[in-house]
N, C-alpha and C. Protein backbone atom coordinates (compact mmCIF):
# COMPACT_ATOMS: atom_id res chain seq x y z
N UNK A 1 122.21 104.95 76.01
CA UNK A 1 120.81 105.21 76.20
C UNK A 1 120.64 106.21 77.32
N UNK A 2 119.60 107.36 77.19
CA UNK A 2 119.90 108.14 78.32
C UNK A 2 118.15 108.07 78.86
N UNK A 3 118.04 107.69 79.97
CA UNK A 3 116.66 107.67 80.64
C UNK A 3 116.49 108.67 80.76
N UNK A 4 115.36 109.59 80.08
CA UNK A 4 115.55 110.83 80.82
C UNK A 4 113.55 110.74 80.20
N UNK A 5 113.06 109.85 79.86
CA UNK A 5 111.35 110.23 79.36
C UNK A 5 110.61 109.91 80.85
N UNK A 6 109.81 110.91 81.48
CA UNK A 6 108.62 109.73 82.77
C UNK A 6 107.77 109.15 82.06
N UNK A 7 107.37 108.18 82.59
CA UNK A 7 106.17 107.30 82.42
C UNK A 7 105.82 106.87 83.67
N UNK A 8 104.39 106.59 83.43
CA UNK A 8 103.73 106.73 84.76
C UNK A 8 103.07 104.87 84.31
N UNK A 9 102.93 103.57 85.27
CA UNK A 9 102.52 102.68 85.66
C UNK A 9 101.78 103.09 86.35
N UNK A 10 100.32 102.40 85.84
CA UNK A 10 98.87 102.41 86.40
C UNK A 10 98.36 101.22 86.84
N UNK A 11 97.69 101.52 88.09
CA UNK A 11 97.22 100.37 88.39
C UNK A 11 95.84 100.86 89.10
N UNK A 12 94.67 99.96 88.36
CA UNK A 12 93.23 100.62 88.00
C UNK A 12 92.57 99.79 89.14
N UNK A 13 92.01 100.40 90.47
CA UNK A 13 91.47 99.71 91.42
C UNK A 13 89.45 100.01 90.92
N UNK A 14 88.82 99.16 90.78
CA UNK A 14 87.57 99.81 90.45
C UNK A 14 86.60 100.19 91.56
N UNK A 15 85.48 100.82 91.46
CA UNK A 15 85.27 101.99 91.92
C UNK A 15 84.06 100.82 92.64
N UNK A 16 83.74 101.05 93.84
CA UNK A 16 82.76 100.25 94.22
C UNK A 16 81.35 100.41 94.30
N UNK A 17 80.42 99.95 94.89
CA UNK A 17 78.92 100.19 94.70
C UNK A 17 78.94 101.09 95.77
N UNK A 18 77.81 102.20 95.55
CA UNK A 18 77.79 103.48 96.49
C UNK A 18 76.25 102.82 96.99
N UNK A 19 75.76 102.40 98.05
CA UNK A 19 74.17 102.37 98.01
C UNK A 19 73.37 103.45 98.37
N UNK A 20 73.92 104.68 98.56
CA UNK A 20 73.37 105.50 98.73
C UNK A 20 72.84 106.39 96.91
N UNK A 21 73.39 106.56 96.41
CA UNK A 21 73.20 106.78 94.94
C UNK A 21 72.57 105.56 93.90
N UNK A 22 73.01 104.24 94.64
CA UNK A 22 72.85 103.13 93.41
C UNK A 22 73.87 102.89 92.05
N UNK A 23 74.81 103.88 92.10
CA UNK A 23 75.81 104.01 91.14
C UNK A 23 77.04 103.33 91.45
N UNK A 24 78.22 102.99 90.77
CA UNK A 24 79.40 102.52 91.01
C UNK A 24 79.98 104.46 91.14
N UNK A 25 81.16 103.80 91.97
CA UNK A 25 81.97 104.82 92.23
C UNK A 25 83.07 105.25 91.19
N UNK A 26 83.64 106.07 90.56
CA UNK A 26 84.55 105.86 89.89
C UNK A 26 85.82 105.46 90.01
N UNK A 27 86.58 104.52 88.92
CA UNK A 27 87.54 103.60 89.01
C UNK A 27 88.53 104.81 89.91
N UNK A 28 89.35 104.04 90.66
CA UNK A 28 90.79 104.78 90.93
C UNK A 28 92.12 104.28 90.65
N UNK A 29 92.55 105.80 89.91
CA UNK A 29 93.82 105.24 89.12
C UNK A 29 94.98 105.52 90.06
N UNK A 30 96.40 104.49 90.69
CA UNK A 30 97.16 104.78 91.46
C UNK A 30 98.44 105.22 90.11
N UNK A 31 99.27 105.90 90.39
CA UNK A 31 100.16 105.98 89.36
C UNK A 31 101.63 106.09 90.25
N UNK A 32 102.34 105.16 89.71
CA UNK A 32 104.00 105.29 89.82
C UNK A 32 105.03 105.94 89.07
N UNK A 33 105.89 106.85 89.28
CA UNK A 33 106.98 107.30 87.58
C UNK A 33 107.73 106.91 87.66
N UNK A 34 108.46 106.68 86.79
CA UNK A 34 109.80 105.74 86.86
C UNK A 34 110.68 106.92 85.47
N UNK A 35 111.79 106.57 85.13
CA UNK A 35 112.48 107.07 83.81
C UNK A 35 112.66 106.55 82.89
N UNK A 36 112.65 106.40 81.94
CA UNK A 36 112.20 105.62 80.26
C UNK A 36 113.34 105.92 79.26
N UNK A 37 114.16 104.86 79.10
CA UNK A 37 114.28 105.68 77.45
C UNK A 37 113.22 104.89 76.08
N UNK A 38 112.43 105.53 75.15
CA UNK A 38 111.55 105.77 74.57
C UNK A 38 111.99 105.36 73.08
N UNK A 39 111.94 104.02 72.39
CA UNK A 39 112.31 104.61 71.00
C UNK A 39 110.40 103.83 70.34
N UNK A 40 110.71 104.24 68.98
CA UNK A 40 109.75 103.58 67.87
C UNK A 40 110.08 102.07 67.95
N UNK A 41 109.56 101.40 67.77
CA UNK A 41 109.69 99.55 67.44
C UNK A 41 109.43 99.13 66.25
N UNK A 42 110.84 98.67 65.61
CA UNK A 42 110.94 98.40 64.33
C UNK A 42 109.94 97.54 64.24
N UNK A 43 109.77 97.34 62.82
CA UNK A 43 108.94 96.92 61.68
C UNK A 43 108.99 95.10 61.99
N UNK A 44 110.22 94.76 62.26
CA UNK A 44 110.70 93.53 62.09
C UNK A 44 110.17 92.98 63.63
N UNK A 45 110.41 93.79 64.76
CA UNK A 45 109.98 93.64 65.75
C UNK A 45 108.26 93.17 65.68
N UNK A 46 107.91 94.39 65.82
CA UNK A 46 106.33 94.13 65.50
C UNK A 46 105.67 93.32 65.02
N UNK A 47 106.02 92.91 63.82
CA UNK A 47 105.88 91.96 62.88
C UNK A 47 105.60 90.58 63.72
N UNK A 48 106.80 90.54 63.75
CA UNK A 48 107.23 89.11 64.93
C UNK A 48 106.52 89.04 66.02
N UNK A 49 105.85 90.24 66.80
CA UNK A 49 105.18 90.01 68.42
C UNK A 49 103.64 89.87 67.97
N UNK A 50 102.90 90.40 66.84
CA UNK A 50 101.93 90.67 66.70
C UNK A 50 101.46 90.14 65.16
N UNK A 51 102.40 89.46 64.68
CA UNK A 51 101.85 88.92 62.99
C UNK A 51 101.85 89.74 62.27
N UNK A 52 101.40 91.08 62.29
CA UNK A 52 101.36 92.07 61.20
C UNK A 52 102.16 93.58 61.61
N UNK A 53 102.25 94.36 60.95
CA UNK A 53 102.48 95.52 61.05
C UNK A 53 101.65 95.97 61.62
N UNK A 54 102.01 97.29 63.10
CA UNK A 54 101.05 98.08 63.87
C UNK A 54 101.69 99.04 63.40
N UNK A 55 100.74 100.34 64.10
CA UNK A 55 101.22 101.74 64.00
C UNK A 55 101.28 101.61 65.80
N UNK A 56 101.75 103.12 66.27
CA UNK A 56 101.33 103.32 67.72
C UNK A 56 101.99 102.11 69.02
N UNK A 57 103.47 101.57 68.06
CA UNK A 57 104.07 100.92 69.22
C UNK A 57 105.12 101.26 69.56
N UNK A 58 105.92 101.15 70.65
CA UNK A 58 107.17 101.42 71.10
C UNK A 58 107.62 100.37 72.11
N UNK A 59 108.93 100.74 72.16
CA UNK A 59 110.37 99.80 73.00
C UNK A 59 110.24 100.88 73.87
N UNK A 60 109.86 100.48 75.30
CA UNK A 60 110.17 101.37 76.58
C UNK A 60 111.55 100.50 77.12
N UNK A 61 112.63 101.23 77.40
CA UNK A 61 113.99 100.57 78.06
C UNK A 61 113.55 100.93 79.53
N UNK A 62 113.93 100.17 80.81
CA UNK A 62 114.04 101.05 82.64
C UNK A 62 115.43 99.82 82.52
N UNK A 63 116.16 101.13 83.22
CA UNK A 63 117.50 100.69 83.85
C UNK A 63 117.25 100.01 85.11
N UNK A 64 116.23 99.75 85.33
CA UNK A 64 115.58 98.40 86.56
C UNK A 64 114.14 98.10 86.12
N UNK A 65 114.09 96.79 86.82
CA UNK A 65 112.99 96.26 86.60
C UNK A 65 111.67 97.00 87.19
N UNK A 66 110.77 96.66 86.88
CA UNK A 66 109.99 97.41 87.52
C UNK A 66 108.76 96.08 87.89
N UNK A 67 108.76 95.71 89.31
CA UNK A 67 108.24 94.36 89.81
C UNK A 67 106.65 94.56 90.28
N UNK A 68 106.48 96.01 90.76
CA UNK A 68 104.57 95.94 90.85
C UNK A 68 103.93 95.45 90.09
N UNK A 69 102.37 95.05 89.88
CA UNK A 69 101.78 94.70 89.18
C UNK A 69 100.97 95.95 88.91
N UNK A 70 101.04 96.09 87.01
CA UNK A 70 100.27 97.55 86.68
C UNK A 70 99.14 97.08 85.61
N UNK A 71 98.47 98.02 85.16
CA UNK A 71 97.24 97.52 84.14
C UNK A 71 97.97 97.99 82.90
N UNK A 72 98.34 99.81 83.18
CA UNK A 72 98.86 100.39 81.93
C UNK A 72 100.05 101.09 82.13
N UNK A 73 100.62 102.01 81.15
CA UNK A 73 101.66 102.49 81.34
C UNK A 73 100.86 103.75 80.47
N UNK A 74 101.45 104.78 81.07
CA UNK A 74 100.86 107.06 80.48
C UNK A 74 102.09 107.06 80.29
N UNK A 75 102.25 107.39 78.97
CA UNK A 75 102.98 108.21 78.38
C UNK A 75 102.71 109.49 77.96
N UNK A 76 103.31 110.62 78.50
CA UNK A 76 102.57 112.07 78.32
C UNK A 76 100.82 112.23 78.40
N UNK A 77 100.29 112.03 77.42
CA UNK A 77 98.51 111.75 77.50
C UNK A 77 98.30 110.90 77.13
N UNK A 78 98.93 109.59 76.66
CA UNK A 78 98.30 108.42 76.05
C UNK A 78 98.63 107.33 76.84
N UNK A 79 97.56 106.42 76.88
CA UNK A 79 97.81 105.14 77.71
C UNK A 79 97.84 104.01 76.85
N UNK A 80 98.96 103.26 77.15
CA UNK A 80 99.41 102.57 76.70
C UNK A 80 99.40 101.07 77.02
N UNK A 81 99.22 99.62 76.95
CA UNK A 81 99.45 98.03 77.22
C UNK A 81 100.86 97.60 77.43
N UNK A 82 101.23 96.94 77.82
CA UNK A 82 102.27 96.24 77.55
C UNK A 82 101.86 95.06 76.83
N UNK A 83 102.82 94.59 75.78
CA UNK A 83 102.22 93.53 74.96
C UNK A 83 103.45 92.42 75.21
N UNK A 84 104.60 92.59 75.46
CA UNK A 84 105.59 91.60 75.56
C UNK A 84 106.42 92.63 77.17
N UNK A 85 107.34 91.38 77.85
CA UNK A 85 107.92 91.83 78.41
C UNK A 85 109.18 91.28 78.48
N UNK A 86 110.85 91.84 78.99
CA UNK A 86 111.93 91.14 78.87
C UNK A 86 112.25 91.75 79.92
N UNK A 87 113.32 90.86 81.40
CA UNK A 87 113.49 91.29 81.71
C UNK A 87 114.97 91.06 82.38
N UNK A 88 115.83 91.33 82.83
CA UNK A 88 117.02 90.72 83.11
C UNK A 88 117.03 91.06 84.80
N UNK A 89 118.45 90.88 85.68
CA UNK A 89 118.53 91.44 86.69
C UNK A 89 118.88 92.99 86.99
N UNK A 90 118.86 93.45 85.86
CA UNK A 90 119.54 94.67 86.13
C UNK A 90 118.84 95.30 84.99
N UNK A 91 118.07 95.35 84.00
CA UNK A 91 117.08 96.16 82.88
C UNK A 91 116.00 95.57 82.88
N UNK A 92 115.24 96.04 82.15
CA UNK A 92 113.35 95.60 81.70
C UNK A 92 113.26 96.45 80.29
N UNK A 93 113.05 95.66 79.54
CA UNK A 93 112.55 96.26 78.31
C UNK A 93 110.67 95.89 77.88
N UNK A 94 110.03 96.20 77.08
CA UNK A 94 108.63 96.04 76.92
C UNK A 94 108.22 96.83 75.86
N UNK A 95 107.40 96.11 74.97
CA UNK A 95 106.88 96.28 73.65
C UNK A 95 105.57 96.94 74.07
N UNK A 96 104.80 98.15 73.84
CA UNK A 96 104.05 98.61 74.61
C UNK A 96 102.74 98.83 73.10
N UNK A 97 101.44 99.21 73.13
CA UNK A 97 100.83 99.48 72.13
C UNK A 97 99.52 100.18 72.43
N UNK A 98 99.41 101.48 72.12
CA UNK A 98 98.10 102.52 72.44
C UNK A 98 96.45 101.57 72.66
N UNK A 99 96.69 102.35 73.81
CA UNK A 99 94.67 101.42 74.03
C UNK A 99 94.41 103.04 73.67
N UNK A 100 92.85 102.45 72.79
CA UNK A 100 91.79 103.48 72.13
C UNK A 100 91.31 104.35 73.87
């Protein structure tokens, strides 16, 4: 497996009340990168985590765990969930699936 994709872990602090405007502030996104290797998530996989067939999921591999607490994971322009997680002492794998 060769890590070589970034992905960026998000973690969405929301934006607070301004009283000078009356508006909320906008959310702030902190972002971490780490290195990925990236495949598609079989059929059989999916199946099994989610009952049916999805489109728009993937197996992210990190040759370490990754222990912050995040909301999402960016992949290039798309943000992504984590829907399952595995993790050992020494890898982290995670079933990930496109938020609209």
């Amino acid at each position: 497996m060769r890590y070589i994709t970034p992905i960026f872990f998000q973690r969405v602090e929301p934006g607070g009340y301004n009283a000078d405007t009356g508006d909320y502030d906008r959310d702030i996104v902190i972002e971490s990168m780490q290195y990925a290797d990236i495949t598609d998530s079989s059929d059989r996989a999916v199946e099994m985590i989610y009952g049916e067939l999805r489109e728009g999921t993937l197996t992210v591999r990190l040759e370490r765990p990754y222990t912050a607490p995040f909301d999402y994971i960016r992949i290039g322009n798309k943000r992504y969930k984590a829907d399952m997680k595995r993790s050992t002492f020494q890898k982290m794998a995670l079933v990930v699936s496109e938020v609209q």
